[in-house]
C-alpha atoms as a PDB file:
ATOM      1  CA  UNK A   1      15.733 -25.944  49.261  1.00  0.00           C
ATOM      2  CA  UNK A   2      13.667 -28.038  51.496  1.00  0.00           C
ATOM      3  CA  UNK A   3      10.313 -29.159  50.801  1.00  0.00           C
ATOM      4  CA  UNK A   4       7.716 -28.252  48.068  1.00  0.00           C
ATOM      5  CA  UNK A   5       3.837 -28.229  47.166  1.00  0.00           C
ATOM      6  CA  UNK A   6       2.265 -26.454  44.447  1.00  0.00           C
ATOM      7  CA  UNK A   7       1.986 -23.657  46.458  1.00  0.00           C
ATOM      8  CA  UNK A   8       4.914 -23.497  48.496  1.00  0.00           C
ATOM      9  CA  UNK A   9       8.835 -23.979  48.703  1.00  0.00           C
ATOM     10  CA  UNK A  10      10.623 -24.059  51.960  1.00  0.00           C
ATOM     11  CA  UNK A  11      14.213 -22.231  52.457  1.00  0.00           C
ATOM     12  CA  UNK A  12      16.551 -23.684  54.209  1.00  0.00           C
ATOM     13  CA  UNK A  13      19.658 -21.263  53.474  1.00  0.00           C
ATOM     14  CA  UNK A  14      20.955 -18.724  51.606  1.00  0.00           C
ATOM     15  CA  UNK A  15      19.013 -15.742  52.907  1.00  0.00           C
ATOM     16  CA  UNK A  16      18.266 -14.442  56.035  1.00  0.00           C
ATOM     17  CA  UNK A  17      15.219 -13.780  58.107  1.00  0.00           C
ATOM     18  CA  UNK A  18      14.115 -10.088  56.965  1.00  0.00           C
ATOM     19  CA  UNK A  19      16.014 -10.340  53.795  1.00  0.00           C
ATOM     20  CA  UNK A  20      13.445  -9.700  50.510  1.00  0.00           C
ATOM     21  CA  UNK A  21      13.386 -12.356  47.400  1.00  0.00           C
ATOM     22  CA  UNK A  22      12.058 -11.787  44.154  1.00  0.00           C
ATOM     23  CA  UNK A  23       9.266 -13.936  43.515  1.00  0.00           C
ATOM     24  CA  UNK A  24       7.434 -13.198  39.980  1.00  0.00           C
ATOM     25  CA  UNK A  25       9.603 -11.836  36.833  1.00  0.00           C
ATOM     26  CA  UNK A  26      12.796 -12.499  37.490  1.00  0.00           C
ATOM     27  CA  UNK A  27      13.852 -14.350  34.988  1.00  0.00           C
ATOM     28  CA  UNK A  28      13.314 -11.119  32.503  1.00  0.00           C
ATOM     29  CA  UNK A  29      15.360  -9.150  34.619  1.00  0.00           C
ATOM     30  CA  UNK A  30      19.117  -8.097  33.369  1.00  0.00           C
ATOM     31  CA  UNK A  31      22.343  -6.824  34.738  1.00  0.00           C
ATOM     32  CA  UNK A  32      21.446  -3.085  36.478  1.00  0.00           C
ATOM     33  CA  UNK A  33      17.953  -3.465  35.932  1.00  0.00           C
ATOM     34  CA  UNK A  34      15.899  -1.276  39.057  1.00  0.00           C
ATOM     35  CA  UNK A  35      13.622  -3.386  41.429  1.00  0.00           C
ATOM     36  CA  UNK A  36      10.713  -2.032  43.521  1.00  0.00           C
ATOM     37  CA  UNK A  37      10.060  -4.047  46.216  1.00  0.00           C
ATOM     38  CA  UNK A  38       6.315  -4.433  47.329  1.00  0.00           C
ATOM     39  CA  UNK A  39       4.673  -6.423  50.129  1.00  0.00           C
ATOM     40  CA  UNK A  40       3.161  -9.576  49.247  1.00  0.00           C
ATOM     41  CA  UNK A  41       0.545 -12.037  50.752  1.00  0.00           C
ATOM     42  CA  UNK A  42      -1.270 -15.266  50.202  1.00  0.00           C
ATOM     43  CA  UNK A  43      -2.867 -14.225  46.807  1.00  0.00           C
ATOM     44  CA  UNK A  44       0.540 -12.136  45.683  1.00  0.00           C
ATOM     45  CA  UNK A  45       1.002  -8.261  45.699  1.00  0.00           C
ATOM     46  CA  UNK A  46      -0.747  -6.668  48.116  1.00  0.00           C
ATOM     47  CA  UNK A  47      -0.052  -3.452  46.282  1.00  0.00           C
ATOM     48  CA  UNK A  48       1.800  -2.163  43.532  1.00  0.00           C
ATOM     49  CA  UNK A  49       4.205   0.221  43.368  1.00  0.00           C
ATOM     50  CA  UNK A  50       3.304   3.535  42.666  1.00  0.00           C
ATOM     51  CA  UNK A  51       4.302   5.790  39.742  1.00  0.00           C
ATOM     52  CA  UNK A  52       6.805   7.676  41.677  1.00  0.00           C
ATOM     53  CA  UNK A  53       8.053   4.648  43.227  1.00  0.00           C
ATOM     54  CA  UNK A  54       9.181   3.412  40.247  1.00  0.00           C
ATOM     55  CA  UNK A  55      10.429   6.551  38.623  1.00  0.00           C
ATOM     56  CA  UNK A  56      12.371   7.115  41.195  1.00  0.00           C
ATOM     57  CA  UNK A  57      14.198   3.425  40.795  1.00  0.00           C
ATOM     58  CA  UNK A  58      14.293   4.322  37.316  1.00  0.00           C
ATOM     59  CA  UNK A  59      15.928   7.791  38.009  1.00  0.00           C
ATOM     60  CA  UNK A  60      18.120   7.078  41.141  1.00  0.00           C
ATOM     61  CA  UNK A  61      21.765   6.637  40.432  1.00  0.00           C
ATOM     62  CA  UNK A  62      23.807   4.002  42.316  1.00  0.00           C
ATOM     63  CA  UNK A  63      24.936   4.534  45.853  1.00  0.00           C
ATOM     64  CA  UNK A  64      21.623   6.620  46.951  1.00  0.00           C
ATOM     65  CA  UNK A  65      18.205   4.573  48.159  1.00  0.00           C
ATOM     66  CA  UNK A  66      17.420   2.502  44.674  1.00  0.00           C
ATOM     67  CA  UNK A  67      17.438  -1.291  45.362  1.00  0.00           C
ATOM     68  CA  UNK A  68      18.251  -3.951  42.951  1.00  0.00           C
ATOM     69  CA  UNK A  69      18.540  -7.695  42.811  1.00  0.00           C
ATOM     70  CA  UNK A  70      21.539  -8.702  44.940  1.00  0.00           C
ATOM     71  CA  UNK A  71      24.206  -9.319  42.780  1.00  0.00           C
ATOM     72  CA  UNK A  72      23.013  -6.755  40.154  1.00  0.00           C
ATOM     73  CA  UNK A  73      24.014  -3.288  40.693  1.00  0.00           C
ATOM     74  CA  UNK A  74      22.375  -0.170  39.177  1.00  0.00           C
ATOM     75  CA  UNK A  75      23.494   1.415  36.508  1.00  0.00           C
ATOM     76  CA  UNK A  76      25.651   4.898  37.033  1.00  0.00           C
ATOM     77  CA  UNK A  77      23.397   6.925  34.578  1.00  0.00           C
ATOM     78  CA  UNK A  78      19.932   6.889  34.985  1.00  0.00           C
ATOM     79  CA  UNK A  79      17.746   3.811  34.962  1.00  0.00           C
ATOM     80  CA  UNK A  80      16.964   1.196  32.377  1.00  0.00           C
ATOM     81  CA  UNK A  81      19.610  -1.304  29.822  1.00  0.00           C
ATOM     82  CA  UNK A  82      22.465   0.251  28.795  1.00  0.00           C
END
């Protein structure tokens, strides 16, 4: 990491222009759990993720559109802890 306010940390490598981060809640996420992604701007979330957005995460076994944290795959039954 490269510089840092109160507002702002700069990258300087280990992801890739284009690539997504998770920025808020992270640290209560666990091994398979599903993440919505959702554009973000100066304030934070620009919107959130719908109801079917995140049913379908929840419902959307691995290997099909679902996206979770890198590193962290989804789980082969459904959504949620095991």
């Amino acid at each position: 990491m490269g510089d840092a306010n109160e507002r702002y940390t700069q990258i300087l490598s280990g992801i890739q222009s284009g690539e997504q981060v998770i920025y808020e809640g992270y640290r209560s996420l666990h091994e398979g759990d599903p993440v919505v992604p959702v554009p973000w701007g100066p304030e934070g979330p620009v919107a959130l993720p719908t109801a079917a957005q995140v049913n379908r995460a929840l419902n959307t076994p691995m290997g099909t559109s679902a996206r979770t944290m890198p590193g962290m795959s989804m789980p082969s039954q459904g959504g949620g802890r095991p």
